[in-house]
C-alpha atoms as a PDB file:
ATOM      1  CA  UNK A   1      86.172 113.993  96.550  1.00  0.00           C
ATOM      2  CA  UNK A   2      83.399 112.441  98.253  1.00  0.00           C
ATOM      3  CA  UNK A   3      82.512 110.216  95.514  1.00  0.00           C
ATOM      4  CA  UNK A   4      85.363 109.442  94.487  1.00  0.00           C
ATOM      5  CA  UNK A   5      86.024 108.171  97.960  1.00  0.00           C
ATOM      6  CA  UNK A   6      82.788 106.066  98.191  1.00  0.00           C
ATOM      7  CA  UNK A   7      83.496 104.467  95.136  1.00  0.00           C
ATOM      8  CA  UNK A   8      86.620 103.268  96.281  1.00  0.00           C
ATOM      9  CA  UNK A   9      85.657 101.738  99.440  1.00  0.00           C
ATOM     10  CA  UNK A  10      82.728 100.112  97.233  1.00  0.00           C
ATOM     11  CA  UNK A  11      85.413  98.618  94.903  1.00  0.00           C
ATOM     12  CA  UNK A  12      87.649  97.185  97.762  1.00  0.00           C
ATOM     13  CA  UNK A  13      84.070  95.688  99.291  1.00  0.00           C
ATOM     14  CA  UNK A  14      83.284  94.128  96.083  1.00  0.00           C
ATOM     15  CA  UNK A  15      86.441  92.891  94.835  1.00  0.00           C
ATOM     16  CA  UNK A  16      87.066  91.395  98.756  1.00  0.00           C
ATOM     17  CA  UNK A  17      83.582  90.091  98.704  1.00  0.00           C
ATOM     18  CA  UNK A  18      84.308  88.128  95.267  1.00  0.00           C
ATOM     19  CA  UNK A  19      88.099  87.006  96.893  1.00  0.00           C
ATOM     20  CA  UNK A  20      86.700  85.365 100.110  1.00  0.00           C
ATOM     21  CA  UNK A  21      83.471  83.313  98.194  1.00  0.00           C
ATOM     22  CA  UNK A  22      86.611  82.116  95.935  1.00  0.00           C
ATOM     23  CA  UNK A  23      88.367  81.589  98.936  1.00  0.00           C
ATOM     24  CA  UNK A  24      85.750  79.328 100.304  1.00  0.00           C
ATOM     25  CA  UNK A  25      84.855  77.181  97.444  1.00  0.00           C
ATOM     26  CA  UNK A  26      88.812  76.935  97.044  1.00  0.00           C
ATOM     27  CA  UNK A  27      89.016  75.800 101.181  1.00  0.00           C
ATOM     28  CA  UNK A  28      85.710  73.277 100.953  1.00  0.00           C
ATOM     29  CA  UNK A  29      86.917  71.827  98.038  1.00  0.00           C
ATOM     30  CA  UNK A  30      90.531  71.129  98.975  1.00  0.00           C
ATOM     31  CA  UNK A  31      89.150  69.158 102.143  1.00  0.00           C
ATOM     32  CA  UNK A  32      86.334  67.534 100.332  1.00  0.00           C
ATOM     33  CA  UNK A  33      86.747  63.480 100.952  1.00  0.00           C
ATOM     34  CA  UNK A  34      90.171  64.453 102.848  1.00  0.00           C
ATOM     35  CA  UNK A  35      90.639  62.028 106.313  1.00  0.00           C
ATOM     36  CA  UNK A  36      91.466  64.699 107.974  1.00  0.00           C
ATOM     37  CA  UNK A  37      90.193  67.640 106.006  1.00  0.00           C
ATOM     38  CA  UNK A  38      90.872  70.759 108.128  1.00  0.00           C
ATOM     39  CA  UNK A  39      93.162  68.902 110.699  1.00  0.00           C
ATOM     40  CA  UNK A  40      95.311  68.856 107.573  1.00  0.00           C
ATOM     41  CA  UNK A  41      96.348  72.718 108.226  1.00  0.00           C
ATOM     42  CA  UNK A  42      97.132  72.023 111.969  1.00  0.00           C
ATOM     43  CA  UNK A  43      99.700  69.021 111.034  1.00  0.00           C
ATOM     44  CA  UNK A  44     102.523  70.744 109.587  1.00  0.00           C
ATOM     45  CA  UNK A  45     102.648  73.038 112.397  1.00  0.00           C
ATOM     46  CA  UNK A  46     102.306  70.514 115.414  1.00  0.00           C
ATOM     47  CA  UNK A  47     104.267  68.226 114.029  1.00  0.00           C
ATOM     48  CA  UNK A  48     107.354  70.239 113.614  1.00  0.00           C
ATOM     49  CA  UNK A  49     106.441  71.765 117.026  1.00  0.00           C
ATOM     50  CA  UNK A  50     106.753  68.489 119.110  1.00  0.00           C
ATOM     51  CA  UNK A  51     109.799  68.112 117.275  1.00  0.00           C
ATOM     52  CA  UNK A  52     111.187  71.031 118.143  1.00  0.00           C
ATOM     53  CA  UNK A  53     109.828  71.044 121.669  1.00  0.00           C
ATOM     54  CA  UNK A  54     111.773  67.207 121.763  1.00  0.00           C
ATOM     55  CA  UNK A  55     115.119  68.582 120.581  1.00  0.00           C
ATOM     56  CA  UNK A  56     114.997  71.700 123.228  1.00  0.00           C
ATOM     57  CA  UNK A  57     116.194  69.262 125.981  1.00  0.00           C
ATOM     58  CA  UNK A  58     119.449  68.946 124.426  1.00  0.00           C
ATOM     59  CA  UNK A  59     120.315  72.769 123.709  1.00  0.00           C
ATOM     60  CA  UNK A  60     120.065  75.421 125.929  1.00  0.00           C
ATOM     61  CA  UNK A  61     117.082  78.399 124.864  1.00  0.00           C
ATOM     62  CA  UNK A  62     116.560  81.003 127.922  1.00  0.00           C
ATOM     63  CA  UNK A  63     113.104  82.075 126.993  1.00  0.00           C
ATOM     64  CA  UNK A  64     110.587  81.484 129.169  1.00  0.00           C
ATOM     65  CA  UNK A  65     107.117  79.785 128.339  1.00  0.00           C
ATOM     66  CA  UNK A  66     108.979  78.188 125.470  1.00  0.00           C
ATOM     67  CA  UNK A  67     106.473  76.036 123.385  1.00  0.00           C
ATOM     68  CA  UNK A  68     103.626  79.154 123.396  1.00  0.00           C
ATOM     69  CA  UNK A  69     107.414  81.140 122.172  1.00  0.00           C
ATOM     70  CA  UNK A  70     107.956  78.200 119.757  1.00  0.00           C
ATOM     71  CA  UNK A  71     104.895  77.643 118.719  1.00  0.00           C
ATOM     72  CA  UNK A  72     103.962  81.669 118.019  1.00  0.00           C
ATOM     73  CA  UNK A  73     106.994  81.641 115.669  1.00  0.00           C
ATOM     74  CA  UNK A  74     105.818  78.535 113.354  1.00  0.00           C
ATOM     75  CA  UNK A  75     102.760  79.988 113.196  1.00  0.00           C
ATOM     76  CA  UNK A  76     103.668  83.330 111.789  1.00  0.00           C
ATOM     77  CA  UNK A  77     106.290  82.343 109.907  1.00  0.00           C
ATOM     78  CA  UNK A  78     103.922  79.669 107.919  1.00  0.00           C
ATOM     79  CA  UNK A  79     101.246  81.706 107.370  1.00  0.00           C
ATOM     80  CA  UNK A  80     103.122  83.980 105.331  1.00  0.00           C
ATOM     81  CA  UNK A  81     105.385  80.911 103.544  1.00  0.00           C
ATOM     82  CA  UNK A  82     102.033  79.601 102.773  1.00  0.00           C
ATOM     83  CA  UNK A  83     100.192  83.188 101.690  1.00  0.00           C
ATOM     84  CA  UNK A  84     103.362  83.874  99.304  1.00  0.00           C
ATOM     85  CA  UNK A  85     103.514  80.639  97.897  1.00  0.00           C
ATOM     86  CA  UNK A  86      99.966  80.318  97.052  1.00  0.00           C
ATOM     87  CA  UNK A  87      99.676  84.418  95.754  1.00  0.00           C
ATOM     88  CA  UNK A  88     102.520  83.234  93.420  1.00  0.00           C
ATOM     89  CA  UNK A  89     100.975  80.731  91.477  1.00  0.00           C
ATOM     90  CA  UNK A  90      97.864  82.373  91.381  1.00  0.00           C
ATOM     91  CA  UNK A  91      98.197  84.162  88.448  1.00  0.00           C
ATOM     92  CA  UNK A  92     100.102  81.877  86.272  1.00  0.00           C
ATOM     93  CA  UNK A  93      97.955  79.104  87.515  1.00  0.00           C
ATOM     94  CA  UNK A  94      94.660  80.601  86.483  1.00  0.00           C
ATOM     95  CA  UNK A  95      95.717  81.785  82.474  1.00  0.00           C
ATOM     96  CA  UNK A  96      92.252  80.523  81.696  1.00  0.00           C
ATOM     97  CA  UNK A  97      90.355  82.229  84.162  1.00  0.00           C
ATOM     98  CA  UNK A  98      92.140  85.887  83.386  1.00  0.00           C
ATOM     99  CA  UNK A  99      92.220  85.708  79.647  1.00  0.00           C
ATOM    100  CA  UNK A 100      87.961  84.701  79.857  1.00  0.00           C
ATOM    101  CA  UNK A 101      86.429  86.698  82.313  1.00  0.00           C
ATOM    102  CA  UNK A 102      86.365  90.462  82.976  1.00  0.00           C
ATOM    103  CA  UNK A 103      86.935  90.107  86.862  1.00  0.00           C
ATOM    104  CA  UNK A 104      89.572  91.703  88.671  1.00  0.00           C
ATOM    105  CA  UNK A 105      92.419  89.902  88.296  1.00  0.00           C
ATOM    106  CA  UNK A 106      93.203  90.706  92.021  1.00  0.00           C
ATOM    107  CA  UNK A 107      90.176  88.518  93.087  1.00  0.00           C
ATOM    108  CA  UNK A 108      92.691  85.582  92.550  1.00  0.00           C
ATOM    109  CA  UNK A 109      95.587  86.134  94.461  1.00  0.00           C
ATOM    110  CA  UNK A 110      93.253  87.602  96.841  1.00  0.00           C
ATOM    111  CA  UNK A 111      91.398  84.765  97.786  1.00  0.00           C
ATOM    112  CA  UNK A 112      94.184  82.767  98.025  1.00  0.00           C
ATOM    113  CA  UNK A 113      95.258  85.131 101.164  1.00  0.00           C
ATOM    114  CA  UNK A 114      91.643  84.608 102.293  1.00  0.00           C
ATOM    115  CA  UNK A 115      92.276  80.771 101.804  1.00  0.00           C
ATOM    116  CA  UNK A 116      95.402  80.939 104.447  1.00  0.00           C
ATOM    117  CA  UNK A 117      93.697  83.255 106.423  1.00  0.00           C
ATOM    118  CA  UNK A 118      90.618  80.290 107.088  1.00  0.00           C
ATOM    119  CA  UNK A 119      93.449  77.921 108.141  1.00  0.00           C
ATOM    120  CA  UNK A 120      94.928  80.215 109.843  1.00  0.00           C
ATOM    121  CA  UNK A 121      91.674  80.562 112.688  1.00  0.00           C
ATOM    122  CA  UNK A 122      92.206  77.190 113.482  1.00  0.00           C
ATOM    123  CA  UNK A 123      96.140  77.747 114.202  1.00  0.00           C
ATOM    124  CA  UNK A 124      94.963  80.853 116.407  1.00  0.00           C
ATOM    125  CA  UNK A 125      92.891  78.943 118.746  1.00  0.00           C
ATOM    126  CA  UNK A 126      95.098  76.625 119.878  1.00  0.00           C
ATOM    127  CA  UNK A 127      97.399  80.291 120.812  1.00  0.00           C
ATOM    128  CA  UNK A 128      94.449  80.814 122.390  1.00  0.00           C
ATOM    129  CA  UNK A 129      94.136  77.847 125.055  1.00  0.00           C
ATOM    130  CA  UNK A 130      97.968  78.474 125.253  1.00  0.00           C
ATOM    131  CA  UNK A 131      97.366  81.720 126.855  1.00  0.00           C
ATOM    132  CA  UNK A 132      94.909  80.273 129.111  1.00  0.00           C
ATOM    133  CA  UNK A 133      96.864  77.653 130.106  1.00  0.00           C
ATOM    134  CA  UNK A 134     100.515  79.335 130.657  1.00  0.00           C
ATOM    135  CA  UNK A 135      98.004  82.215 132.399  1.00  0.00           C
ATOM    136  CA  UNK A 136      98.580  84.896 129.693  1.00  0.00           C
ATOM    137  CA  UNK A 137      96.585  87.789 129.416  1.00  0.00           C
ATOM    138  CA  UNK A 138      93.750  86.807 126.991  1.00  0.00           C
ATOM    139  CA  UNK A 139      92.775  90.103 126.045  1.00  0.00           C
ATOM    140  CA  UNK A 140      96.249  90.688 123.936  1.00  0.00           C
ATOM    141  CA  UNK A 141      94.518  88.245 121.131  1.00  0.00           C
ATOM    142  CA  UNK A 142      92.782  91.153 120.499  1.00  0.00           C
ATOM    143  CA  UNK A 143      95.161  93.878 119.366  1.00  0.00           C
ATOM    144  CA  UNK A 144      97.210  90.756 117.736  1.00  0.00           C
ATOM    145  CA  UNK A 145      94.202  90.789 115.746  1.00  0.00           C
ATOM    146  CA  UNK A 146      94.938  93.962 114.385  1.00  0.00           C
ATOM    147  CA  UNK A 147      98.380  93.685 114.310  1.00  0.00           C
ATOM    148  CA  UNK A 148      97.379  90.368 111.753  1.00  0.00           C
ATOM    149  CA  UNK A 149      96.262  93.242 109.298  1.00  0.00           C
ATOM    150  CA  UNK A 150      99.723  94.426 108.940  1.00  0.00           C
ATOM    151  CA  UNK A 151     101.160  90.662 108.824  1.00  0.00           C
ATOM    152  CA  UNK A 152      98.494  90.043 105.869  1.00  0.00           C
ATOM    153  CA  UNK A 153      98.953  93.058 103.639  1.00  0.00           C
ATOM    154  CA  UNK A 154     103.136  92.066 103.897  1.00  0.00           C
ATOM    155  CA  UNK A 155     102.347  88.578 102.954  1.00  0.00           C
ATOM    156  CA  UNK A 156      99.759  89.733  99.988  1.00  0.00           C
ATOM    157  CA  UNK A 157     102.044  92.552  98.446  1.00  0.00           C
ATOM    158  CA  UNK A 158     105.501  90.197  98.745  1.00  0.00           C
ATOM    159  CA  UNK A 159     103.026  86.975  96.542  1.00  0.00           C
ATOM    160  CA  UNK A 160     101.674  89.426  94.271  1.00  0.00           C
ATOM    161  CA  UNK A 161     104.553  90.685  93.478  1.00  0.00           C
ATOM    162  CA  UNK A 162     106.145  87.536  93.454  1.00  0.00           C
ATOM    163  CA  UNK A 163     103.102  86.121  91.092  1.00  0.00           C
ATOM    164  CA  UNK A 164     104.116  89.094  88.701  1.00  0.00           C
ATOM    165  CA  UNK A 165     107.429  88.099  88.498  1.00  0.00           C
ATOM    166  CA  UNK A 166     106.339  84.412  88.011  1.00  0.00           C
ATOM    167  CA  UNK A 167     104.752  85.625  84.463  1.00  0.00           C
ATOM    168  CA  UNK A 168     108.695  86.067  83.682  1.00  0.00           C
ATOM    169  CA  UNK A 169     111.145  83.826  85.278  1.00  0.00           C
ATOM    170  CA  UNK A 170     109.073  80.193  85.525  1.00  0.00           C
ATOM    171  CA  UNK A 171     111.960  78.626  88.000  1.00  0.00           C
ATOM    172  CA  UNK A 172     110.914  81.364  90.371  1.00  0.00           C
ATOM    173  CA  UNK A 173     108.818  79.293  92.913  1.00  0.00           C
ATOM    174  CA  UNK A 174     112.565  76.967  93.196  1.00  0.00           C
ATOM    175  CA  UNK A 175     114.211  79.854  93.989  1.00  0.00           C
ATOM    176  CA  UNK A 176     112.015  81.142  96.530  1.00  0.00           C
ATOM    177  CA  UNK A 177     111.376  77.738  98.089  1.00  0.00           C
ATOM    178  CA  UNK A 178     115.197  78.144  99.001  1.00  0.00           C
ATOM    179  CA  UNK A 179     115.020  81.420 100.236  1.00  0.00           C
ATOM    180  CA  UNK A 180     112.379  80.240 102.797  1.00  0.00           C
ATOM    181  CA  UNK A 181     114.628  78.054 103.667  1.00  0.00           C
ATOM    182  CA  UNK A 182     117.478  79.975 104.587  1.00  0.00           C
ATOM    183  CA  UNK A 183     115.195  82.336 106.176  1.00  0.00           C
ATOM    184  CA  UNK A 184     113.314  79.884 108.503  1.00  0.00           C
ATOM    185  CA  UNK A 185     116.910  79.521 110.060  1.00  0.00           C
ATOM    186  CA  UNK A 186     117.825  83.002 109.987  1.00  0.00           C
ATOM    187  CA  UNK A 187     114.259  83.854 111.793  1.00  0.00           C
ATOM    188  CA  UNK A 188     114.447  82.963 115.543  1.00  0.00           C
ATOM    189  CA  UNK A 189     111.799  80.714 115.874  1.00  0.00           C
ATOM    190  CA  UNK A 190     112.807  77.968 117.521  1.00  0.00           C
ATOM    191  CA  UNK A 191     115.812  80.033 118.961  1.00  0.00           C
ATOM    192  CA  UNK A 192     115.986  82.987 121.402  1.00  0.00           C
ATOM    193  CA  UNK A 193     116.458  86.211 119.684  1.00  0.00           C
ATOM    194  CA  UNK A 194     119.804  87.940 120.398  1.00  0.00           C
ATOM    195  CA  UNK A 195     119.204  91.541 117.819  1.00  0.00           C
ATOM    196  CA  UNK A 196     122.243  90.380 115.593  1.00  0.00           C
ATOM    197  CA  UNK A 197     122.214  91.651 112.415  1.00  0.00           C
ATOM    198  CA  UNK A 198     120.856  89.019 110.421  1.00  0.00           C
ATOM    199  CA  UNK A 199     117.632  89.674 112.481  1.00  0.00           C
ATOM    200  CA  UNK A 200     117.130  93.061 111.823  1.00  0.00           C
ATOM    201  CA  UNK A 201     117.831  92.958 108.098  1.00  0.00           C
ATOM    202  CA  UNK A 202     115.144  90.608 108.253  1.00  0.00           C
ATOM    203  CA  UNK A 203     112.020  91.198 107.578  1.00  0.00           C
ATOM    204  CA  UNK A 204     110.236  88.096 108.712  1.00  0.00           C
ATOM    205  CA  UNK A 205     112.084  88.882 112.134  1.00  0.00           C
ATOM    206  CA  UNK A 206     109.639  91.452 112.531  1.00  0.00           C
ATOM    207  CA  UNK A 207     106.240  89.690 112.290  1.00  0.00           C
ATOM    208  CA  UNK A 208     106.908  86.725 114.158  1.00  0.00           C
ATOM    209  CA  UNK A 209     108.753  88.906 117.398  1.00  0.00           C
ATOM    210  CA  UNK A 210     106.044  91.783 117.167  1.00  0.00           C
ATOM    211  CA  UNK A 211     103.272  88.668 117.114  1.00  0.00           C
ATOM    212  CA  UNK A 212     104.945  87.223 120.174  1.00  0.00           C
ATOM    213  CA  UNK A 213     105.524  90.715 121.552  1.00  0.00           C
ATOM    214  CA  UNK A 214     101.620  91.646 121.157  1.00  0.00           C
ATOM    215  CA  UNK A 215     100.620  88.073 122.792  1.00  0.00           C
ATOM    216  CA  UNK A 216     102.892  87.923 125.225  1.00  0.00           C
ATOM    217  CA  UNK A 217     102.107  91.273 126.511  1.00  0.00           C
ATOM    218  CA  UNK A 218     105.273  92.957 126.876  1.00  0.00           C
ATOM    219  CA  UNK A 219     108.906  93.464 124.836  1.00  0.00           C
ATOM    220  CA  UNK A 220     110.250  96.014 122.662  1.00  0.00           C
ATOM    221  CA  UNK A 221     107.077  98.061 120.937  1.00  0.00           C
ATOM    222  CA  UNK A 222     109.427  99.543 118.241  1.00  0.00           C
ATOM    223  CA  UNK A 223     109.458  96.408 116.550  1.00  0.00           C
ATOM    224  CA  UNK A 224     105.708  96.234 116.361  1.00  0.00           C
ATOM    225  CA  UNK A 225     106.041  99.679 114.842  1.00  0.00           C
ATOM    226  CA  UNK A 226     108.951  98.305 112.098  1.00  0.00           C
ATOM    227  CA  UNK A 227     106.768  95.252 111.408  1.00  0.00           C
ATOM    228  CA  UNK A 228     103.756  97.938 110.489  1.00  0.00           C
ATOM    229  CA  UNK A 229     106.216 100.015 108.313  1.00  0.00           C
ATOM    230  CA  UNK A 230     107.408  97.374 106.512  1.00  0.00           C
ATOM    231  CA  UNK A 231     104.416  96.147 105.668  1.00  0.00           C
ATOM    232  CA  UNK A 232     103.445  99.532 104.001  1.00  0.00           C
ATOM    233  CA  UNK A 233     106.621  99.672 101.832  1.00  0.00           C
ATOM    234  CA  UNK A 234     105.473  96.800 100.550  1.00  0.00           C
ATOM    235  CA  UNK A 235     102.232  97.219 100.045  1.00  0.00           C
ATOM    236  CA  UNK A 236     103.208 100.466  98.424  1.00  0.00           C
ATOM    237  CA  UNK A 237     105.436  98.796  96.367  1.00  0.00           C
ATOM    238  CA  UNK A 238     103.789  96.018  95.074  1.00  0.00           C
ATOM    239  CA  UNK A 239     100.510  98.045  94.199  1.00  0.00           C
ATOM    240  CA  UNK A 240     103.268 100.358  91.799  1.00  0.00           C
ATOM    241  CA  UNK A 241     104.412  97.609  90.476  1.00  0.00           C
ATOM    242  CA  UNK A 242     100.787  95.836  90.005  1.00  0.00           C
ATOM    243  CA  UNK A 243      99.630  99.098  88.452  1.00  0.00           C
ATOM    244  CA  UNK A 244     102.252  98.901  85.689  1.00  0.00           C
ATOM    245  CA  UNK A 245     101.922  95.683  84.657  1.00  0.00           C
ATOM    246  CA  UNK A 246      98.011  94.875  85.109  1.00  0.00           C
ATOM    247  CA  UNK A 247      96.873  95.629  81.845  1.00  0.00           C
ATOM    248  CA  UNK A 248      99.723  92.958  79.966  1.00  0.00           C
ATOM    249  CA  UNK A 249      98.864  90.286  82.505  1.00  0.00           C
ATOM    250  CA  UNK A 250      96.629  88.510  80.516  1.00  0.00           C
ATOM    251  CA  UNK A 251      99.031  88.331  77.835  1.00  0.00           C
ATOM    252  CA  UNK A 252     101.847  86.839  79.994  1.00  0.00           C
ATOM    253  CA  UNK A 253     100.464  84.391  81.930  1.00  0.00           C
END
């Protein structure tokens, strides 16, 4: 029992050691002889915040310390647009790679996660000075930090198994760049939460208002507690799912 335990933990080690040196040649070499380079991953975001923060003047949102609210709910919600679109590619995009190597095919979708996860520091610091500024309680960065665990093994098991499904039906990444779509409205990020239905069938409802929960200090907890059970399902899920199909993968992609 002992062993066999041991040699697990050594596998995950390895194969997450393997993932995040990807991961970094993958991040220096996307921002090699950029203008910007890593200011790149902080556009999207800031743009579409000042935006947003523009428009609020002519609606009415009752939620107080909006652009840390606004800005906590781009953030999430990106970071896992960004981990499931990158997962899902990663196997289809790297045919070569899996059908001529022995590695674990899990190092790539992997360090793609650890790829977003890089970008995602940056994004986190300016939360950070936020908090300082609007006189938040600092300290709750902390168990976000842990809460970020949960947020990353949802992203990683919805892209993987989106990336298994991409060995079958090659339109897929269309279809789910719609379904962001419709769910970047349907997820109040920009909007003040009012627990109607479509936010509680939701599942990216749940990371971004258990993130702003956990940084903001106070709210609903059982939210933070759905958020961590949904990520399980799915990472239960998805490793089922990865299990059958992991030995054909070279042969589909």
């Amino acid at each position: 029992m002992t062993k066999n335990i041991t040699f697990l933990y050594q596998y995950i080690v390895d194969l997450n050691r393997v993932a995040i040196v990807q991961a970094k040649r993958n991040f220096l070499v996307k921002n090699e002889g950029s203008l910007l380079g890593i200011f790149w991953y902080l556009l999207n975001p800031l743009v579409i915040f000042f935006v947003l923060l523009h428009v609020k003047q002519f609606v009415i949102v009752d939620v107080p310390i909006y652009p840390m609210y606004l800005f906590i709910g781009l953030v999430i919600f990106n970071f896992i647009k960004k981990c499931t679109g990158l997962i899902a590619n990663s196997l289809v995009g790297n045919a070569s790679f899996i059908k001529n190597t022995d590695l674990n095919n899990l190092v790539l979708p992997l360090s793609r996660l650890f790829e977003v996860i890089f970008s995602h520091i940056f994004e986190l610091s300016i939360i950070f000075c936020m908090m300082v500024y609007y006189h938040v309680n600092v300290l709750n960065i902390f168990l976000y930090l842990i809460f970020f665990i949960f947020i990353c093994i949802f992203a990683f098991s919805i892209g993987l198994i989106l990336a298994i499904i991409r060995m079958f039906v090659v339109d897929l990444m269309d279809i789910w760049g719609i379904v962001m779509h419709i769910y970047w409205f349907l997820t109040p990020i920009f909007y003040a939460s009012k627990g109607t239905l479509s936010n509680f069938i939701n599942p990216f409802y749940y990371f971004v208002e258990a993130s702003r929960i956990i940084l903001f200090g106070k709210g609903n907890p059982q939210i933070v507690l759905f958020a961590c059970l949904i990520s399980l399902i799915s990472a239960i899920i998805s490793g089922i799912i990865y299990c059958k199909v992991k030995r054909y993968i070279a042969e589909f992609v």
